[in-house]
C-alpha atoms as a PDB file:
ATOM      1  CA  UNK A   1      23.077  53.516 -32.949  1.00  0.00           C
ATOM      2  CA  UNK A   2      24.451  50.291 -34.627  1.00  0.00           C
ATOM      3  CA  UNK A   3      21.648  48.357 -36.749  1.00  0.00           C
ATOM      4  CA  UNK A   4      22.458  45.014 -37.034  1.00  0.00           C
ATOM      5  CA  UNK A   5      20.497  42.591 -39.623  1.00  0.00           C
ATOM      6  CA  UNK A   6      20.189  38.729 -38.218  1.00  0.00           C
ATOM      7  CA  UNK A   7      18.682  35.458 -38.724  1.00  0.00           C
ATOM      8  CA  UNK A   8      16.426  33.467 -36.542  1.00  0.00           C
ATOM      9  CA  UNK A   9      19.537  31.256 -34.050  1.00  0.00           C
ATOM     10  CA  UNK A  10      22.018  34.091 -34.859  1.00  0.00           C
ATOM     11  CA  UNK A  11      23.343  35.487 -31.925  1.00  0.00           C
ATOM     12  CA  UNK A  12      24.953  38.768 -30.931  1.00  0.00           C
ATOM     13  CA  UNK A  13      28.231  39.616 -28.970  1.00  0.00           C
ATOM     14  CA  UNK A  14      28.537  42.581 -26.339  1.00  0.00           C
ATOM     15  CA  UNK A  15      31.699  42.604 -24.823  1.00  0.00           C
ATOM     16  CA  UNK A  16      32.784  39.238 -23.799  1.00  0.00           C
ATOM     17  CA  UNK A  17      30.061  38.622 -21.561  1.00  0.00           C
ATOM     18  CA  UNK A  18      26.094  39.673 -23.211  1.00  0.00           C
ATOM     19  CA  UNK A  19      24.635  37.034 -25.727  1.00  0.00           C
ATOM     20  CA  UNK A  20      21.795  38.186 -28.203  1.00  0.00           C
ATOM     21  CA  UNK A  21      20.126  35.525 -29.840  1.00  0.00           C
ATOM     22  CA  UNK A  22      16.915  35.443 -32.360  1.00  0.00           C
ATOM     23  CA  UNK A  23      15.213  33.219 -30.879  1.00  0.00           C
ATOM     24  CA  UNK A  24      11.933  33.758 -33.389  1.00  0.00           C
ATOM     25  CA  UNK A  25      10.629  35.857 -35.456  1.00  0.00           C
ATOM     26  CA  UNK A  26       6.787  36.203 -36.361  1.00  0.00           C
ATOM     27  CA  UNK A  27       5.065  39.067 -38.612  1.00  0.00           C
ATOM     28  CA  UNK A  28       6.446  42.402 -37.023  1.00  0.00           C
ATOM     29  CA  UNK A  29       7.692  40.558 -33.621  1.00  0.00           C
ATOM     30  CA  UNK A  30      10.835  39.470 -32.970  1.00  0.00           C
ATOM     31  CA  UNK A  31      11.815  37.160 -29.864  1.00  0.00           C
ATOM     32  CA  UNK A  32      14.996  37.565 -28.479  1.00  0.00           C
ATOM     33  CA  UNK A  33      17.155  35.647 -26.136  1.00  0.00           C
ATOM     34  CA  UNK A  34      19.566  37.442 -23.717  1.00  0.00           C
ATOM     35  CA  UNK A  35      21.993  35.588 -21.745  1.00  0.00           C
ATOM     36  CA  UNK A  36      24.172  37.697 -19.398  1.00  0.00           C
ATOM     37  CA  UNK A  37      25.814  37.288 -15.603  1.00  0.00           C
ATOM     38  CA  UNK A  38      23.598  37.546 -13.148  1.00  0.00           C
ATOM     39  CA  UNK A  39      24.709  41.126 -11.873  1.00  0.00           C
ATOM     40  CA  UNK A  40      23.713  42.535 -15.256  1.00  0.00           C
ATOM     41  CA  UNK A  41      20.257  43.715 -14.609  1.00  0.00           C
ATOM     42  CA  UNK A  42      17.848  43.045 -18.223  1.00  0.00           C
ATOM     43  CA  UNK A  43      15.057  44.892 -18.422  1.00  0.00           C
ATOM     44  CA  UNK A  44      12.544  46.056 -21.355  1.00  0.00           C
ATOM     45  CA  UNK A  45      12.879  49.487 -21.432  1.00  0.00           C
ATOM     46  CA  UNK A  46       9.635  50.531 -19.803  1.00  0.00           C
ATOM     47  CA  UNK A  47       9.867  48.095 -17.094  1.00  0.00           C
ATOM     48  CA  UNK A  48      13.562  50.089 -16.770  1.00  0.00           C
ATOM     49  CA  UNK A  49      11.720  53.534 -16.968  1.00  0.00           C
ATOM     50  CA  UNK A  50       9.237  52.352 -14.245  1.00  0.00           C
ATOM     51  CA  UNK A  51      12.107  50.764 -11.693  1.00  0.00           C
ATOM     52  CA  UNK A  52      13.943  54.558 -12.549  1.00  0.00           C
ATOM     53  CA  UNK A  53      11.119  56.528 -11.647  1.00  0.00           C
ATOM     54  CA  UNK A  54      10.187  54.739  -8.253  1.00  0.00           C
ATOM     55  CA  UNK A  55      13.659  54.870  -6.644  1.00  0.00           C
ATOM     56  CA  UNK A  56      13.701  58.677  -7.747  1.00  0.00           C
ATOM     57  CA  UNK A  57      10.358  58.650  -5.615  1.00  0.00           C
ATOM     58  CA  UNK A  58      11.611  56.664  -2.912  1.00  0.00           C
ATOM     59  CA  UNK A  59      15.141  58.345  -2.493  1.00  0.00           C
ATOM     60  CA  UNK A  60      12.979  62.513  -2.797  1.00  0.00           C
ATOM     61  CA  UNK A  61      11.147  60.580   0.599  1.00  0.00           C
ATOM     62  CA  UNK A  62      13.974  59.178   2.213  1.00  0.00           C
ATOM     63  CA  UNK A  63      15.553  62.872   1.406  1.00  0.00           C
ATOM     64  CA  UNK A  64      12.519  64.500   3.190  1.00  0.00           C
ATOM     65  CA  UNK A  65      12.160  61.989   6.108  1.00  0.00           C
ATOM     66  CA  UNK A  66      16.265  62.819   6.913  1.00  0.00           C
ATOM     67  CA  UNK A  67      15.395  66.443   6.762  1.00  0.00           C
ATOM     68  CA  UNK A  68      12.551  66.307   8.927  1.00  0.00           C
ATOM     69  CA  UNK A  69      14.054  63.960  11.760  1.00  0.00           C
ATOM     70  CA  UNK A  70      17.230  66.232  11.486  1.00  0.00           C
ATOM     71  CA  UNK A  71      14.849  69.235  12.692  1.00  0.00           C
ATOM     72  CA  UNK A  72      13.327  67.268  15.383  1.00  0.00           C
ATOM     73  CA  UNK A  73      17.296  66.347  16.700  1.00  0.00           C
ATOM     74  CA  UNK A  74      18.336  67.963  19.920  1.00  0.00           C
ATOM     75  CA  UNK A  75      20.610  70.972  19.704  1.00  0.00           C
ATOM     76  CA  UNK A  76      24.292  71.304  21.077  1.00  0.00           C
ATOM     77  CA  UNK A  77      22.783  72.885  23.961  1.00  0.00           C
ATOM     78  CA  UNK A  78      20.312  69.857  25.191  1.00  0.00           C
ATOM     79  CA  UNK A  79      23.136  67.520  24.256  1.00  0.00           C
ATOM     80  CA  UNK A  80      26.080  69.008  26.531  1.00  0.00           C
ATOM     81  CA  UNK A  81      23.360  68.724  29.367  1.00  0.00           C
ATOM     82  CA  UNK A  82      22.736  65.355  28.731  1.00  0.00           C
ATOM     83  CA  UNK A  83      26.437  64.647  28.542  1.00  0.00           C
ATOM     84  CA  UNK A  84      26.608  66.049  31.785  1.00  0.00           C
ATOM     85  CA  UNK A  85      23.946  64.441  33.708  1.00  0.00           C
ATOM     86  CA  UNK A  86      25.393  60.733  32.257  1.00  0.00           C
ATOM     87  CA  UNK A  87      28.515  61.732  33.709  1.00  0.00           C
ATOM     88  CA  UNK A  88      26.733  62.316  37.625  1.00  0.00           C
ATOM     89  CA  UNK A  89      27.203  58.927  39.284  1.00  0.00           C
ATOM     90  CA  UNK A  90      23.930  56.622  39.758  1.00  0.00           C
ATOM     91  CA  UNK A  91      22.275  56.079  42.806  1.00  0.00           C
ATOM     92  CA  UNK A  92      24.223  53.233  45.013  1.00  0.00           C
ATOM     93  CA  UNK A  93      21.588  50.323  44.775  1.00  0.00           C
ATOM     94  CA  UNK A  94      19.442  49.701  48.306  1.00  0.00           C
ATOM     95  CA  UNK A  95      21.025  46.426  50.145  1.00  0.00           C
ATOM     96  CA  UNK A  96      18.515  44.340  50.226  1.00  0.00           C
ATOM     97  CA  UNK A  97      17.195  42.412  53.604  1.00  0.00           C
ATOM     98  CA  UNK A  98      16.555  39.065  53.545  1.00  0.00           C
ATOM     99  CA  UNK A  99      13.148  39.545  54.594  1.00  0.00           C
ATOM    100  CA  UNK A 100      12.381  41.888  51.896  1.00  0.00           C
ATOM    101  CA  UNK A 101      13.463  39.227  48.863  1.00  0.00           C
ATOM    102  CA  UNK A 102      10.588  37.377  48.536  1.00  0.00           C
ATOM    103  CA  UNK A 103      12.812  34.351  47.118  1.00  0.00           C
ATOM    104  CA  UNK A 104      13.503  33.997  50.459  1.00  0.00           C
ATOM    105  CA  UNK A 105      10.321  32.598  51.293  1.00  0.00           C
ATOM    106  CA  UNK A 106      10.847  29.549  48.896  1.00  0.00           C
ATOM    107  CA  UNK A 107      12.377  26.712  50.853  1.00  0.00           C
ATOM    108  CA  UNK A 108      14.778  24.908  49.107  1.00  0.00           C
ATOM    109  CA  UNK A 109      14.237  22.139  46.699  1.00  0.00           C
ATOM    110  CA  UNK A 110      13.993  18.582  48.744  1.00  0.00           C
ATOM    111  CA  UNK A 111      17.328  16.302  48.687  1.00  0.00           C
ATOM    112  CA  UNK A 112      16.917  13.253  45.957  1.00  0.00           C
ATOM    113  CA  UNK A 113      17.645  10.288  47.590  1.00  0.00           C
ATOM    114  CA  UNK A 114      19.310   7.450  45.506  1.00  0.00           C
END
Protein backbone atom coordinates (compact mmCIF):
# COMPACT_ATOMS: atom_id res chain seq x y z
CA UNK A 1 0.00 0.00 0.00
CA UNK A 2 1.39 3.52 -0.86
CA UNK A 3 0.71 6.19 2.05
CA UNK A 4 0.69 9.40 0.77
CA UNK A 5 0.78 12.64 3.19
CA UNK A 6 -1.31 15.82 1.62
CA UNK A 7 -2.64 19.15 2.26
CA UNK A 8 -6.13 20.41 2.18
CA UNK A 9 -6.45 21.51 -2.23
CA UNK A 10 -3.63 18.98 -2.93
CA UNK A 11 -4.61 16.62 -5.34
CA UNK A 12 -3.57 13.12 -6.34
CA UNK A 13 -2.71 11.51 -9.79
CA UNK A 14 -3.78 7.82 -10.84
CA UNK A 15 -2.85 7.14 -14.16
CA UNK A 16 -3.66 9.91 -16.44
CA UNK A 17 -7.18 9.89 -15.84
CA UNK A 18 -8.29 9.65 -11.57
CA UNK A 19 -7.98 13.04 -9.62
CA UNK A 20 -7.73 12.92 -5.69
CA UNK A 21 -8.20 16.06 -4.11
CA UNK A 22 -8.44 17.14 -0.18
CA UNK A 23 -11.11 18.83 -0.32
CA UNK A 24 -11.26 19.32 3.82
CA UNK A 25 -10.12 18.10 6.57
CA UNK A 26 -11.85 18.27 10.13
CA UNK A 27 -10.67 16.41 13.50
CA UNK A 28 -10.20 12.67 12.34
CA UNK A 29 -12.30 13.21 8.90
CA UNK A 30 -11.00 13.86 5.84
CA UNK A 31 -13.16 14.95 2.67
CA UNK A 32 -12.04 13.95 -0.48
CA UNK A 33 -12.80 14.86 -4.01
CA UNK A 34 -12.62 12.25 -6.84
CA UNK A 35 -12.92 13.21 -10.33
CA UNK A 36 -12.76 10.34 -12.86
CA UNK A 37 -14.58 9.38 -16.47
CA UNK A 38 -17.74 8.43 -16.17
CA UNK A 39 -17.16 4.58 -16.88
CA UNK A 40 -15.01 4.43 -13.75
CA UNK A 41 -17.44 3.28 -11.20
CA UNK A 42 -16.49 5.23 -7.38
CA UNK A 43 -17.73 3.70 -4.67
CA UNK A 44 -16.93 3.71 -0.71
CA UNK A 45 -15.90 0.48 -0.06
CA UNK A 46 -18.94 -0.87 1.71
CA UNK A 47 -21.32 0.51 -0.69
CA UNK A 48 -18.74 -1.67 -3.20
CA UNK A 49 -19.00 -4.75 -0.81
CA UNK A 50 -22.86 -4.42 -0.83
CA UNK A 51 -23.24 -3.92 -4.94
CA UNK A 52 -20.58 -7.30 -4.88
CA UNK A 53 -22.62 -9.31 -2.76
CA UNK A 54 -26.10 -8.70 -4.51
CA UNK A 55 -25.02 -9.54 -8.09
CA UNK A 56 -23.33 -12.76 -6.51
CA UNK A 57 -27.05 -13.27 -5.23
CA UNK A 58 -28.67 -12.37 -8.29
CA UNK A 59 -26.33 -14.27 -10.82
CA UNK A 60 -26.56 -17.98 -7.94
CA UNK A 61 -30.66 -17.20 -9.04
CA UNK A 62 -30.34 -16.56 -12.51
CA UNK A 63 -27.91 -19.85 -12.31
CA UNK A 64 -30.80 -21.82 -10.64
CA UNK A 65 -33.73 -20.41 -12.73
CA UNK A 66 -31.50 -21.67 -16.14
CA UNK A 67 -31.13 -24.98 -14.48
CA UNK A 68 -34.58 -25.43 -13.62
CA UNK A 69 -36.21 -24.24 -17.04
CA UNK A 70 -33.46 -26.45 -18.74
CA UNK A 71 -35.20 -29.56 -16.88
CA UNK A 72 -38.59 -28.52 -17.81
CA UNK A 73 -37.21 -28.29 -21.86
CA UNK A 74 -38.54 -30.94 -24.16
CA UNK A 75 -36.25 -33.82 -25.01
CA UNK A 76 -34.81 -34.77 -28.56
CA UNK A 77 -37.54 -37.14 -28.72
CA UNK A 78 -40.71 -34.58 -28.33
CA UNK A 79 -38.73 -32.21 -30.52
CA UNK A 80 -38.17 -34.52 -33.74
CA UNK A 81 -42.06 -35.05 -33.42
CA UNK A 82 -42.75 -31.64 -33.41
CA UNK A 83 -40.39 -31.09 -36.31
CA UNK A 84 -42.34 -33.50 -38.01
CA UNK A 85 -45.82 -32.49 -37.52
CA UNK A 86 -44.66 -28.59 -38.70
CA UNK A 87 -43.49 -30.17 -41.69
CA UNK A 88 -47.38 -31.93 -42.51
CA UNK A 89 -49.05 -29.32 -44.71
CA UNK A 90 -52.01 -27.14 -43.07
CA UNK A 91 -55.43 -27.56 -43.75
CA UNK A 92 -56.43 -25.71 -47.26
CA UNK A 93 -58.60 -22.75 -45.84
CA UNK A 94 -62.71 -23.23 -46.45
CA UNK A 95 -63.77 -20.84 -49.58
CA UNK A 96 -65.91 -18.78 -48.23
CA UNK A 97 -69.67 -18.02 -49.71
CA UNK A 98 -70.78 -14.81 -50.03
CA UNK A 99 -73.63 -15.44 -47.93
CA UNK A 100 -71.63 -16.71 -45.15
CA UNK A 101 -69.31 -13.25 -44.84
CA UNK A 102 -71.33 -11.25 -42.92
CA UNK A 103 -69.54 -8.04 -44.53
CA UNK A 104 -71.62 -8.86 -47.14
CA UNK A 105 -74.59 -7.66 -45.55
CA UNK A 106 -73.18 -4.01 -45.29
CA UNK A 107 -74.26 -2.07 -48.34
CA UNK A 108 -71.84 0.09 -49.59
CA UNK A 109 -71.05 3.52 -48.44
CA UNK A 110 -73.50 6.21 -50.36
CA UNK A 111 -71.82 8.20 -53.45
CA UNK A 112 -70.77 12.00 -52.28
CA UNK A 113 -72.16 14.21 -54.55
CA UNK A 114 -70.20 17.49 -55.30
Amino acid sequence: MLVLSRQRDETIMIGDEIEITVVDIRGDKVRLGINAPTRIAVHRKEVYEAIKKENEQASRLADSEVTSLSALSPGPARNQSRARTSRLAAPAPRPERLADNPLSRIPPPAAKRA
